[in-house]
Protein backbone atom coordinates (compact mmCIF):
# COMPACT_ATOMS: atom_id res chain seq x y z
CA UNK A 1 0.00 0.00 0.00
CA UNK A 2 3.01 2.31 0.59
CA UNK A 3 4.20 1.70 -2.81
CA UNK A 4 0.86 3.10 -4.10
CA UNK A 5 0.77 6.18 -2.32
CA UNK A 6 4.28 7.05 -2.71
CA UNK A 7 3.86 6.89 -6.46
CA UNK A 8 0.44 9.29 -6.05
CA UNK A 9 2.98 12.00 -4.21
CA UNK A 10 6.17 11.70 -6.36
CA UNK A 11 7.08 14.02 -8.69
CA UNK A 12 5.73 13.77 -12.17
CA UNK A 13 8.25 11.49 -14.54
CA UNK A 14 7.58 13.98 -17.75
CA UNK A 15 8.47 18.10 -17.45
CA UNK A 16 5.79 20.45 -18.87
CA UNK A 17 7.24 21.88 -21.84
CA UNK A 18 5.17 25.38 -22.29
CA UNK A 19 5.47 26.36 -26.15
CA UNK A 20 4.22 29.78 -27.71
CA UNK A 21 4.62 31.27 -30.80
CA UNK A 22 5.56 35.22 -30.09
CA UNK A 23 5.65 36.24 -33.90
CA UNK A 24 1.96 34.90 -33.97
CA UNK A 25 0.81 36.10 -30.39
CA UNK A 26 2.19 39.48 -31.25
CA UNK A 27 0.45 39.82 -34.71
CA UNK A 28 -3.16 37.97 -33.07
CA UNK A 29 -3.07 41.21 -30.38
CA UNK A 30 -2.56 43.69 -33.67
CA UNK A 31 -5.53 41.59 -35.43
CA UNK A 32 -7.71 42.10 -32.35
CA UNK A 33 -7.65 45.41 -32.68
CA UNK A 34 -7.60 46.00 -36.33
CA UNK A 35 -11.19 43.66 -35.94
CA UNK A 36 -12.71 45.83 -33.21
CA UNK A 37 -11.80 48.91 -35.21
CA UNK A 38 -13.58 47.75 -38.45
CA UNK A 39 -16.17 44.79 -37.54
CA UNK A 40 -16.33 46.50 -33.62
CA UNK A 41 -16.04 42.33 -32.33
CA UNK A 42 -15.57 39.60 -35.04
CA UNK A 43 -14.77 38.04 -38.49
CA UNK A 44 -16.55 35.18 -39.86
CA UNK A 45 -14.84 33.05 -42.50
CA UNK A 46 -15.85 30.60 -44.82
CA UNK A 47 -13.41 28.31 -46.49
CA UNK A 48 -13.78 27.04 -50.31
CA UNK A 49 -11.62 24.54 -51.55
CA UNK A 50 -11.89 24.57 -55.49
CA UNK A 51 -9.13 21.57 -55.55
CA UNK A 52 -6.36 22.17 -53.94
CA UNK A 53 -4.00 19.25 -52.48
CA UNK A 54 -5.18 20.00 -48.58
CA UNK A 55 -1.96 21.41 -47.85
CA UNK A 56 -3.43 24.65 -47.40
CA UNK A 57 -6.27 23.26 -45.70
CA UNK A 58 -4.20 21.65 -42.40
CA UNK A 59 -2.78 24.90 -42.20
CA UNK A 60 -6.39 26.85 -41.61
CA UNK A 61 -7.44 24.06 -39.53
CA UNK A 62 -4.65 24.40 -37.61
CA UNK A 63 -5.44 27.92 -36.29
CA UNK A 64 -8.39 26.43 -34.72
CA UNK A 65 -6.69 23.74 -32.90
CA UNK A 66 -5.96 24.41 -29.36
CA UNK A 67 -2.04 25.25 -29.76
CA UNK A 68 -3.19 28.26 -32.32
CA UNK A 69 -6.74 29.01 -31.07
CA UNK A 70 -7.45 32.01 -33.56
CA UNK A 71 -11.17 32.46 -31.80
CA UNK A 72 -9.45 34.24 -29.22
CA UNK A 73 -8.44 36.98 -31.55
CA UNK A 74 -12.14 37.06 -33.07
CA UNK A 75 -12.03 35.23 -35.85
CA UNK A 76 -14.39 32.86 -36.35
CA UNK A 77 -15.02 29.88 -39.19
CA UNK A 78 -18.17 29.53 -40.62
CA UNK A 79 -20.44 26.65 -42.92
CA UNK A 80 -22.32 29.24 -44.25
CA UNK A 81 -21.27 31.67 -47.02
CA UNK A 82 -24.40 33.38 -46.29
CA UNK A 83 -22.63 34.05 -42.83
CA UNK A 84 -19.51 35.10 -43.78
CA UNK A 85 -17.30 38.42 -44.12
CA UNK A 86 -14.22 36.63 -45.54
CA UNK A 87 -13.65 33.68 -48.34
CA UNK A 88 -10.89 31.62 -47.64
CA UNK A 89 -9.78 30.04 -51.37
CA UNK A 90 -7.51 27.16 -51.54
CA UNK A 91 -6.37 25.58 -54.88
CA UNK A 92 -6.30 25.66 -58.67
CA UNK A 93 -9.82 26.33 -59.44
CA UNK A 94 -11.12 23.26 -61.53
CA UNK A 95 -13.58 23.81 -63.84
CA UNK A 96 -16.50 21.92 -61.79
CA UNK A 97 -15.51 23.94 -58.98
CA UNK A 98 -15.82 27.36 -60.73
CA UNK A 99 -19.54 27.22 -60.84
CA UNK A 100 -19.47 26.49 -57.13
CA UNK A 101 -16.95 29.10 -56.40
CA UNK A 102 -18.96 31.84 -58.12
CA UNK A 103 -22.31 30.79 -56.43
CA UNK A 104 -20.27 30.72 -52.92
CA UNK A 105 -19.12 34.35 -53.76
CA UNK A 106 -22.95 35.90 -54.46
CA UNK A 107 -24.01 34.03 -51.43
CA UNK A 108 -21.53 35.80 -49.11
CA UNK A 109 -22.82 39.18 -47.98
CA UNK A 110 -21.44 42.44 -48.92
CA UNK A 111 -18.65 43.97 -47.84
CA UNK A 112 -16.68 40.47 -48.36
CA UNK A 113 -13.19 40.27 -49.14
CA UNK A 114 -11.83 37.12 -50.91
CA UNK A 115 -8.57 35.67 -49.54
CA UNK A 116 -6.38 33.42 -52.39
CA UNK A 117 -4.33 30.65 -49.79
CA UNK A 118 -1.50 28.93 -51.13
CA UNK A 119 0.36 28.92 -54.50
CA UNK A 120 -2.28 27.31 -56.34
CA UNK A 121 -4.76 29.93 -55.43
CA UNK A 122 -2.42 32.64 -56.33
CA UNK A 123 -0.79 31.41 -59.51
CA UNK A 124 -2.14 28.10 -60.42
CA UNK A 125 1.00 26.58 -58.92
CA UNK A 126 2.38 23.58 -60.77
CA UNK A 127 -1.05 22.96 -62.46
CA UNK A 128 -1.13 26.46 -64.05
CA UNK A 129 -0.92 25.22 -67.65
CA UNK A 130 -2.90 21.91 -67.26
CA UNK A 131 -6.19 21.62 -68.92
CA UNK A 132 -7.95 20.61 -65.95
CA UNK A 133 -8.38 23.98 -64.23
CA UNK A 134 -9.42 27.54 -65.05
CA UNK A 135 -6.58 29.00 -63.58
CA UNK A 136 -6.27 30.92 -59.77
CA UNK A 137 -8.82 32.24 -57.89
CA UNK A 138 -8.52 36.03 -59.65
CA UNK A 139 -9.47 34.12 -63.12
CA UNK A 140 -12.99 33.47 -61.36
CA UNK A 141 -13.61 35.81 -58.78
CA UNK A 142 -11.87 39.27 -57.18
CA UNK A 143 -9.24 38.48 -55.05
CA UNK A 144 -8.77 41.25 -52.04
CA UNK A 145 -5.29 39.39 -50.82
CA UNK A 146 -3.08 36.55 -52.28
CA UNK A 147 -1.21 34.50 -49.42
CA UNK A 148 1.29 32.65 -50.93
CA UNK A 149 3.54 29.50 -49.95
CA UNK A 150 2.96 25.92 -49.80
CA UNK A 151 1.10 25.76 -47.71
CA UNK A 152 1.80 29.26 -46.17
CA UNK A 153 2.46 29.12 -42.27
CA UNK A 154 -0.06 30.09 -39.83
CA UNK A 155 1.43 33.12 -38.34
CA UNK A 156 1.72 34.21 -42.42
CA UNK A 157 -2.20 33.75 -42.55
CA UNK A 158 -2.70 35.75 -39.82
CA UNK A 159 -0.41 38.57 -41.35
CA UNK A 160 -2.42 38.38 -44.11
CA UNK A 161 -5.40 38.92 -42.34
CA UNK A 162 -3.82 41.87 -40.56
CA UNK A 163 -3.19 43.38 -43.79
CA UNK A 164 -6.59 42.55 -44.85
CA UNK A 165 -8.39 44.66 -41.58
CA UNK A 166 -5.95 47.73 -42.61
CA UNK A 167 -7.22 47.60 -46.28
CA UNK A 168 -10.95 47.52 -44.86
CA UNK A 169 -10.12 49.92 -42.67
CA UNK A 170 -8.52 52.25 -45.25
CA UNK A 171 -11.97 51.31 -47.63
């Protein structure tokens, strides 16, 4: 019985390791603000894939895991277009997703601003010359911001979206 209790009172065998990002803290404080000084609490963003390889993709979900936690900073992530003040676009746009793309864009609300993530959103990437896409996002829709990279880091998504609140701000 000893053995038991001695092992509830011992010191834990694994050290906490406490890990923070400061380049992404710092710029998620600036994005507050830049938020409550144009949308006075929140963002709502809707995410469009129009065939992309999900690289991209783990990146946004990433800022809503717990390590990132991007809600904090008032940004939120949305199903609906019809709910949304900012269009995430990942990938090449294919040409069955252009249809989809453009309906997605008259269902979100004005003032919207359309975000191109990753270099296939920005340039067409490596598919820019194949016949199975209509090219980037800008071919299909207006782009407010191009973030490039593959995939593009989260603390570069949220400078993006910094940049993104001083244009609407400036508008």
């Amino acid at each position: 019985m000893k053995g038991f209790f001695g092992k509830l009172i011992q010191k834990p065998l694994t050290e906490r390791i406490e890990v923070t990002d400061s380049d992404f803290e710092r710029y998620g404080s600036m994005l507050k603000a830049e938020i409550n000084s144009v949308f006075k609490r929140s963002i709502a963003i809707r995410e469009v894939d129009c065939g992309s390889d999900n690289a991209a993709e783990i990146e946004i979900n990433n800022l809503s895991s717990p390590y990132y936690d991007i809600e904090r900073f008032g940004v939120t992530f949305v199903a609906s277009p019809r709910h949304a003040d900012v269009l995430f676009v990942t990938g090449a746009v294919t040409h069955n997703m252009r249809y989809a793309l453009k309906k997605t864009y008259d269902a979100t609300p004005s003032p919207k601003f359309v975000v191109a993530i990753g270099d296939e959103a920005c340039t067409g990437g490596i598919f820019k010359d194949s016949y199975a896409i209509c090219g980037p996002v800008s071919s299909v829709v207006q782009v407010d911001l191009e973030i490039p990279g593959n995939p593009p880091e989260p603390v570069e998504i949220i400078k993006g979206l910094l940049v993104l609140m001083k244009k609407a701000k400036k508008d």
